[in-house]
N, C-alpha and C. Protein backbone atom coordinates (compact mmCIF):
# COMPACT_ATOMS: atom_id res chain seq x y z
N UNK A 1 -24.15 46.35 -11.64
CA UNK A 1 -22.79 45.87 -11.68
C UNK A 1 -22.52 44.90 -10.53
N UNK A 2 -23.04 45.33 -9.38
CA UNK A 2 -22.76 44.24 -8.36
C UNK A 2 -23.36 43.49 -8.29
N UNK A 3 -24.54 43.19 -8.88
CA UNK A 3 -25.64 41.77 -9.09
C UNK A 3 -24.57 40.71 -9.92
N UNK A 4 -23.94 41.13 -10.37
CA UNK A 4 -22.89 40.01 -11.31
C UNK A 4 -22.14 39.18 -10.58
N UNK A 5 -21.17 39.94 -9.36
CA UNK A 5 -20.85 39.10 -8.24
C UNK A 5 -21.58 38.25 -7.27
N UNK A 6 -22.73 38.56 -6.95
CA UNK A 6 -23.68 38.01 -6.19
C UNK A 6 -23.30 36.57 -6.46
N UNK A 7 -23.55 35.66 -7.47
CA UNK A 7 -23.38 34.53 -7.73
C UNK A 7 -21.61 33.86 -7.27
N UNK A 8 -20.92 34.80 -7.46
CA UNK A 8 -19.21 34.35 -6.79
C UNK A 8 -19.55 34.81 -5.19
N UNK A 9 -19.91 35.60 -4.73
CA UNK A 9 -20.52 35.66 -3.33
C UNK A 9 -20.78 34.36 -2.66
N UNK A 10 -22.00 34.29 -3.53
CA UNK A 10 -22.78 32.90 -2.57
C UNK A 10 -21.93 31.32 -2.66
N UNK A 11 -21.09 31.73 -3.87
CA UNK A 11 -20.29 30.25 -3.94
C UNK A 11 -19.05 30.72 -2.77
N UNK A 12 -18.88 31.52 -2.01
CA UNK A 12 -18.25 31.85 -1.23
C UNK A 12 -18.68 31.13 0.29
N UNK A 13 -19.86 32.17 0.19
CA UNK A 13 -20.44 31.39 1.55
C UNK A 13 -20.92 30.12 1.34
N UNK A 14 -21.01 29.87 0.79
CA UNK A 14 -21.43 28.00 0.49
C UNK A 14 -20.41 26.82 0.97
N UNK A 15 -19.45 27.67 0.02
CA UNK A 15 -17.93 26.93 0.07
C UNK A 15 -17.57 27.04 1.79
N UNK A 16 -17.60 28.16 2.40
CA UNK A 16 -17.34 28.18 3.72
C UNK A 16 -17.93 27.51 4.79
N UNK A 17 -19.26 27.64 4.50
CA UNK A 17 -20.25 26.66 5.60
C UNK A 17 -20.13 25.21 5.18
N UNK A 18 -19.67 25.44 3.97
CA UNK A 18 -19.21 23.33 3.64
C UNK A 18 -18.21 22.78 4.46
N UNK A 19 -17.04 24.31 4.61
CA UNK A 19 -15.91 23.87 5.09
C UNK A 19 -15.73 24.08 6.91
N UNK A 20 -16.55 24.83 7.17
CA UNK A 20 -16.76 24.98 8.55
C UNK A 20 -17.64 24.00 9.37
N UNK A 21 -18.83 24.06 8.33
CA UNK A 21 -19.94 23.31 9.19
C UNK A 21 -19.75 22.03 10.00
N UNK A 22 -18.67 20.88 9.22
CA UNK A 22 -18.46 19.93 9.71
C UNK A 22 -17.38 19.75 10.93
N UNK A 23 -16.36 20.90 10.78
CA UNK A 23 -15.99 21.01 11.86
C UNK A 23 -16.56 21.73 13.56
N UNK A 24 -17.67 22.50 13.36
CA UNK A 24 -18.52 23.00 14.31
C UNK A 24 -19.25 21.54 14.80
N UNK A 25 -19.81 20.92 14.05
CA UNK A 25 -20.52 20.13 14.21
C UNK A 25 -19.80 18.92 15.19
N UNK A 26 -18.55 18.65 14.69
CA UNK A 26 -17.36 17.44 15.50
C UNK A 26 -17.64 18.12 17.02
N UNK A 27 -17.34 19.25 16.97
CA UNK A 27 -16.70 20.14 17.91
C UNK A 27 -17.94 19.89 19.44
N UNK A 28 -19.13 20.61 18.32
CA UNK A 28 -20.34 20.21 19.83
C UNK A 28 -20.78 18.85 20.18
N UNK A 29 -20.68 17.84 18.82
CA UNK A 29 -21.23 16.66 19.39
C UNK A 29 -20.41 15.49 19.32
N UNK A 30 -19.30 15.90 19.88
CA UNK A 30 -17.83 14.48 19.97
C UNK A 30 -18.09 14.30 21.21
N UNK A 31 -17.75 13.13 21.89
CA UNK A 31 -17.49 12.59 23.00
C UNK A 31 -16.28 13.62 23.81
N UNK A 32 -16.10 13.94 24.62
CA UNK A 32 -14.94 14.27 25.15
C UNK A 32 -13.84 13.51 25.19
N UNK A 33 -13.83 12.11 25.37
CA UNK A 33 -12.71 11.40 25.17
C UNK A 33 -13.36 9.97 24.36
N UNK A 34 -12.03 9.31 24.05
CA UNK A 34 -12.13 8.11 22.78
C UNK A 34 -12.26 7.57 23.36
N UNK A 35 -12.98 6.57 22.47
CA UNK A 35 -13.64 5.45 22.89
C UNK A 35 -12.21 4.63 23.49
N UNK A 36 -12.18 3.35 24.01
CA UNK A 36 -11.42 2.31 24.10
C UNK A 36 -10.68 1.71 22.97
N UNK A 37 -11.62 1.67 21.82
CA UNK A 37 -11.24 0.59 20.71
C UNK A 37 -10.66 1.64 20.01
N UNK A 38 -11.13 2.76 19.88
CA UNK A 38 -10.07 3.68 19.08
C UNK A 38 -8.16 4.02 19.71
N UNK A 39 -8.40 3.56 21.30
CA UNK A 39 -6.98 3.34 21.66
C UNK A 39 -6.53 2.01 21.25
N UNK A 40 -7.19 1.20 21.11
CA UNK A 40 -6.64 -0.08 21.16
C UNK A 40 -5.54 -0.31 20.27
N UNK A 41 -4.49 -1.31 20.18
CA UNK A 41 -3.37 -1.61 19.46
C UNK A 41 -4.10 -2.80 17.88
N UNK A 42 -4.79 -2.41 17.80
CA UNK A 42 -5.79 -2.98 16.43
C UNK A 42 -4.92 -2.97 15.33
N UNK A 43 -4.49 -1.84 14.94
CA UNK A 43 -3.54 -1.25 13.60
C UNK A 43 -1.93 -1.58 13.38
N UNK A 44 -1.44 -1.18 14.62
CA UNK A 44 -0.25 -0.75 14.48
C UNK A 44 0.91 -1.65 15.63
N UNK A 45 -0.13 -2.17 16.35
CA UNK A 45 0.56 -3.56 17.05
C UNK A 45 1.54 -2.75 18.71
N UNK A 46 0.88 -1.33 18.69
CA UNK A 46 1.09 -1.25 20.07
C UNK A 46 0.63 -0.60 20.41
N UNK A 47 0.37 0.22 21.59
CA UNK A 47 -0.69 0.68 22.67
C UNK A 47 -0.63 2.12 22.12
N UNK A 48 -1.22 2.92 22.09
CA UNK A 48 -1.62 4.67 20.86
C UNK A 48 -1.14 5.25 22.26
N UNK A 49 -0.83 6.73 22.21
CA UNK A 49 -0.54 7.71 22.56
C UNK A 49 0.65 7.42 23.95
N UNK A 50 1.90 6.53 23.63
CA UNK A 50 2.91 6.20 24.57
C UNK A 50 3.87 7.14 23.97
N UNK A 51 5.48 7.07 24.77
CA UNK A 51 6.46 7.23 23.78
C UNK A 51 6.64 7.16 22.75
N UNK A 52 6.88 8.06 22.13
CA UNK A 52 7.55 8.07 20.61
C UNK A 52 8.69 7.69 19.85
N UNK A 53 9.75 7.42 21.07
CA UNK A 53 10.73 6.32 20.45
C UNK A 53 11.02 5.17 21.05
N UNK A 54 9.43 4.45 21.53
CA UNK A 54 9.55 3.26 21.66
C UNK A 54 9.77 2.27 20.33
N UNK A 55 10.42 1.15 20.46
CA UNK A 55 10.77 0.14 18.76
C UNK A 55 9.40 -0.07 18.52
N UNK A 56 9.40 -0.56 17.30
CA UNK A 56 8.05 -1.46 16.92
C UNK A 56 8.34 -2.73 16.18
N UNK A 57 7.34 -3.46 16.25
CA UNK A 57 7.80 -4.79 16.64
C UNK A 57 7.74 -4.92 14.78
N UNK A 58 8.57 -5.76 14.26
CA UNK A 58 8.78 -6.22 13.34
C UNK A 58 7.93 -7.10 12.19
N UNK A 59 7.19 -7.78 13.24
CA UNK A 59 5.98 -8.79 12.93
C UNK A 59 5.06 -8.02 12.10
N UNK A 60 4.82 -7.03 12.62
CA UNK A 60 3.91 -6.26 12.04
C UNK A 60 3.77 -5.60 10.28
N UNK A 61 5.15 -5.19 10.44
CA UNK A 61 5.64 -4.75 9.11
C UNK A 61 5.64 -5.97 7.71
N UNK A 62 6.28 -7.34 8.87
CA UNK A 62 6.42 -8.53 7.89
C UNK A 62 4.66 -8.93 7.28
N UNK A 63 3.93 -9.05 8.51
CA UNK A 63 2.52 -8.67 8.06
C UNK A 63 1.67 -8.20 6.74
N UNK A 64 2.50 -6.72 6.93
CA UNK A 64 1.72 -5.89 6.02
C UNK A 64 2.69 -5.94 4.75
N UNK A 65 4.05 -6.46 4.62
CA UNK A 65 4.77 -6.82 3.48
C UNK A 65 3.96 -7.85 2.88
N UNK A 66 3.60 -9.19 3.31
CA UNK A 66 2.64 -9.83 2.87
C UNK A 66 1.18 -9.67 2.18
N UNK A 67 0.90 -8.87 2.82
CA UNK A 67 -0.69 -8.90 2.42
C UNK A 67 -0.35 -7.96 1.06
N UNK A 68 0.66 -6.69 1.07
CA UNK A 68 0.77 -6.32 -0.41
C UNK A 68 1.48 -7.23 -1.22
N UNK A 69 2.40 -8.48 -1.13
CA UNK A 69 2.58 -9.40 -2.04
C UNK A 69 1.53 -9.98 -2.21
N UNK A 70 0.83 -10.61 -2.00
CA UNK A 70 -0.75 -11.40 -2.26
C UNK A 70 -1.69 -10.77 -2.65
N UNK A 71 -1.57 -9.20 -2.31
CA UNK A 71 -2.63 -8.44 -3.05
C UNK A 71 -2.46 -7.95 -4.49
N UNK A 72 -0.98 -7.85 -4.70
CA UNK A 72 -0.27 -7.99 -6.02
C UNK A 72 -0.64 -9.46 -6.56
N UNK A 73 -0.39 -10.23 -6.38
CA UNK A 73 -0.79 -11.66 -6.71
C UNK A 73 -2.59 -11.44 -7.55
N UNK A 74 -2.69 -10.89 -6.80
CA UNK A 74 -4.75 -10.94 -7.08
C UNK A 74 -4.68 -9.99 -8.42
N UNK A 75 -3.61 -9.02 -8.00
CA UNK A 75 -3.84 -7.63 -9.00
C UNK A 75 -3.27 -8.30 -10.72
N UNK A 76 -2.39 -9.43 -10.40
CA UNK A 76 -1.69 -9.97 -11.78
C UNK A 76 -2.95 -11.02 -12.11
N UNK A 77 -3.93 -11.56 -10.99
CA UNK A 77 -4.41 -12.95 -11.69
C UNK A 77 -5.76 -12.32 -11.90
N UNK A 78 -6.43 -11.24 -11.81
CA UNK A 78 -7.54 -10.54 -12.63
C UNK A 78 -7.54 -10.26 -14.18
N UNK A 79 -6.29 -9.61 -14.68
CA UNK A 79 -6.35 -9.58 -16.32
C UNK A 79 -6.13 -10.39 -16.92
N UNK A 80 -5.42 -11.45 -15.86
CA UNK A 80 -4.74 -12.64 -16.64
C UNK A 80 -6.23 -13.59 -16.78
N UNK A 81 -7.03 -13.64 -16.06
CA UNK A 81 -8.51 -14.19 -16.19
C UNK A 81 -9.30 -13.72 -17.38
N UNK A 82 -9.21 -12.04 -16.98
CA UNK A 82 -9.95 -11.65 -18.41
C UNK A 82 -9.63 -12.18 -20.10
N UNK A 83 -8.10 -12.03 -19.98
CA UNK A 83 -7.21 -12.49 -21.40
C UNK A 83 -7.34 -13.70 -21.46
N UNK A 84 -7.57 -14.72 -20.75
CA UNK A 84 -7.12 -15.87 -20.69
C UNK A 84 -7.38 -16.69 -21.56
N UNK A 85 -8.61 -16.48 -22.48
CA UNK A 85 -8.69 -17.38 -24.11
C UNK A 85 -7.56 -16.55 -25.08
N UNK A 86 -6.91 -15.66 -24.93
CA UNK A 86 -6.47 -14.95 -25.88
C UNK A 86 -4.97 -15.60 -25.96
N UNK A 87 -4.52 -15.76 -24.69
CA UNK A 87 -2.99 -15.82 -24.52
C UNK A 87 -2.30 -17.43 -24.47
N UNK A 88 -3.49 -17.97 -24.51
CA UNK A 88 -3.72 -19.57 -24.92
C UNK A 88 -2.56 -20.30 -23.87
N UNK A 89 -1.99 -21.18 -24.25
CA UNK A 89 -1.43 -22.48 -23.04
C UNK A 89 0.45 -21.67 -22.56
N UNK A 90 1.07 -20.49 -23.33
CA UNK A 90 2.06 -19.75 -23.16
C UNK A 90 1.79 -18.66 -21.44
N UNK A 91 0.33 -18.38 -22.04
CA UNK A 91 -0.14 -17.35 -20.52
C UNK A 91 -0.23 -18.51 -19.52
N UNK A 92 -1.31 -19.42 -19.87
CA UNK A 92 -1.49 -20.68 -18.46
C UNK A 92 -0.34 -21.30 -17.70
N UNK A 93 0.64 -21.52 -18.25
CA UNK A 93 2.20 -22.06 -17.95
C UNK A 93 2.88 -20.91 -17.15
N UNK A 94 2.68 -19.40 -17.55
CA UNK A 94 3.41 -18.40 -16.93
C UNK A 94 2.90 -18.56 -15.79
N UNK A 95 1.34 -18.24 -15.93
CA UNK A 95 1.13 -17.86 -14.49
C UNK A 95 1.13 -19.10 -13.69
N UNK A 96 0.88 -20.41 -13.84
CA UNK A 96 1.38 -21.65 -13.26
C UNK A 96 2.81 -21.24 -12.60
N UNK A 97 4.08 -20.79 -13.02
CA UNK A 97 5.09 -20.41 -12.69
C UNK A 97 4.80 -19.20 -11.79
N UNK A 98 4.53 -18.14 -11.69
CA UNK A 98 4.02 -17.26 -10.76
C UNK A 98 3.53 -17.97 -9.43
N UNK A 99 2.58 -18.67 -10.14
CA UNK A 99 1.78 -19.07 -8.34
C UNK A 99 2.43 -19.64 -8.05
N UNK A 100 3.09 -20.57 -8.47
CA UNK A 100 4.21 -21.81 -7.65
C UNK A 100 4.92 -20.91 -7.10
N UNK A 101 5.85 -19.97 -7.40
CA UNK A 101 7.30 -19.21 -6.82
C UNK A 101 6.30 -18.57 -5.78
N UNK A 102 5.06 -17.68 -5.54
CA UNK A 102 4.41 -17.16 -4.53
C UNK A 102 3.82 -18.23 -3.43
N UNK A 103 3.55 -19.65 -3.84
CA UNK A 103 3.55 -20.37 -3.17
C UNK A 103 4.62 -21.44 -2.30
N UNK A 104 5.49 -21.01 -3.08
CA UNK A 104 6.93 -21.77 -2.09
C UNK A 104 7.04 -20.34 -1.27
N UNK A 105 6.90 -19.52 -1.72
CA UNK A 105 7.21 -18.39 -0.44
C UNK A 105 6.58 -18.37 0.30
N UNK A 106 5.24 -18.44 0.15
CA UNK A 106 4.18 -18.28 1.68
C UNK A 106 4.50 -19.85 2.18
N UNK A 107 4.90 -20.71 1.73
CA UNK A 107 4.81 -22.13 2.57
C UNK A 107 6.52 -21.68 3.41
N UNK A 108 7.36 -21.42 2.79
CA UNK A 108 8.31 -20.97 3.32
C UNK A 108 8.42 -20.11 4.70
N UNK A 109 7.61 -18.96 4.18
CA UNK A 109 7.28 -17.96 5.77
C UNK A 109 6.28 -18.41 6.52
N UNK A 110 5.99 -19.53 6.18
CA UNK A 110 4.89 -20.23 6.94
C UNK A 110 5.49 -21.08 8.09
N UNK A 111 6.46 -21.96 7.27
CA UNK A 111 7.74 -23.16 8.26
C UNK A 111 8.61 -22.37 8.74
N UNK A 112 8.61 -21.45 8.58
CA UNK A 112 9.97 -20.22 9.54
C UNK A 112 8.89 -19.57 10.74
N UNK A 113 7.72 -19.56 10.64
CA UNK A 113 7.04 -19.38 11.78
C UNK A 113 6.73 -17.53 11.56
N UNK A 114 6.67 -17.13 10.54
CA UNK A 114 6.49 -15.30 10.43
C UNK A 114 5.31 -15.02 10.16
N UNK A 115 4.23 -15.94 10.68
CA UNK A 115 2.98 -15.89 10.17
C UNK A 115 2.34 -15.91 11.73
N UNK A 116 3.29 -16.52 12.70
CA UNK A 116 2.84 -16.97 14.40
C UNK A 116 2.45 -15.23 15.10
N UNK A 117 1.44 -14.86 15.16
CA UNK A 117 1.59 -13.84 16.24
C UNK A 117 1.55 -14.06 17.70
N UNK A 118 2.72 -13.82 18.51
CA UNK A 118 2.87 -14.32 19.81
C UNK A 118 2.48 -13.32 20.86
């Protein structure tokens, strides 16, 4: 009767040393302290482990608002590539209209200077 469990057993201890092991492992062979570049302001546009209600700078956000409009941009002009014999000179004209309106905007935040990191 107990040979039947044996098999939920070992997926026990399996499951555990999967879930332990890697944290034992961090534990003995981490550096004691981070590197430099893992403090560095790389990401988030200011210095890691300061105050917590210091502001954050704005630039940053406008940044990353951008790169998901343009990455949307990429995400609309992939199917529109695939379809593109199907939907004939009605699709080519749309998306002609698309890129133009995404392109007066980036030339726009371009001459307003929200692209300058100072």
């Amino acid at each position: 009767m107990l040979q039947n469990y044996f098999p939920i057993l070992l997926f026990i201890i399996v499951g555990t040393l999967v879930g332990v092991a890697p944290i034992l492992l961090g534990w003995l062979l981490a550096p004691n302290r981070p590197d430099a570049e893992k403090l560095s302001p790389y990401e988030c546009g200011f210095e890691a482990f300061e105050d917590a209600r210091m502001k954050f700078d704005v630039r940053y956000y406008l940044v990353a608002i951008l790169f998901i409009l343009f990455d949307l941009e990429i995400a609309f002009l992939f199917p529109w590539a695939v379809v593109f014999k199907e939907i004939g000179m009605f699709g080519f004209v749309a998306m002609l209209d698309f890129l133009a309106i995404l392109t007066i905007g980036f030339i726009y935040e371009w001459k307003k200077g929200a692209l300058e990191w100072e």
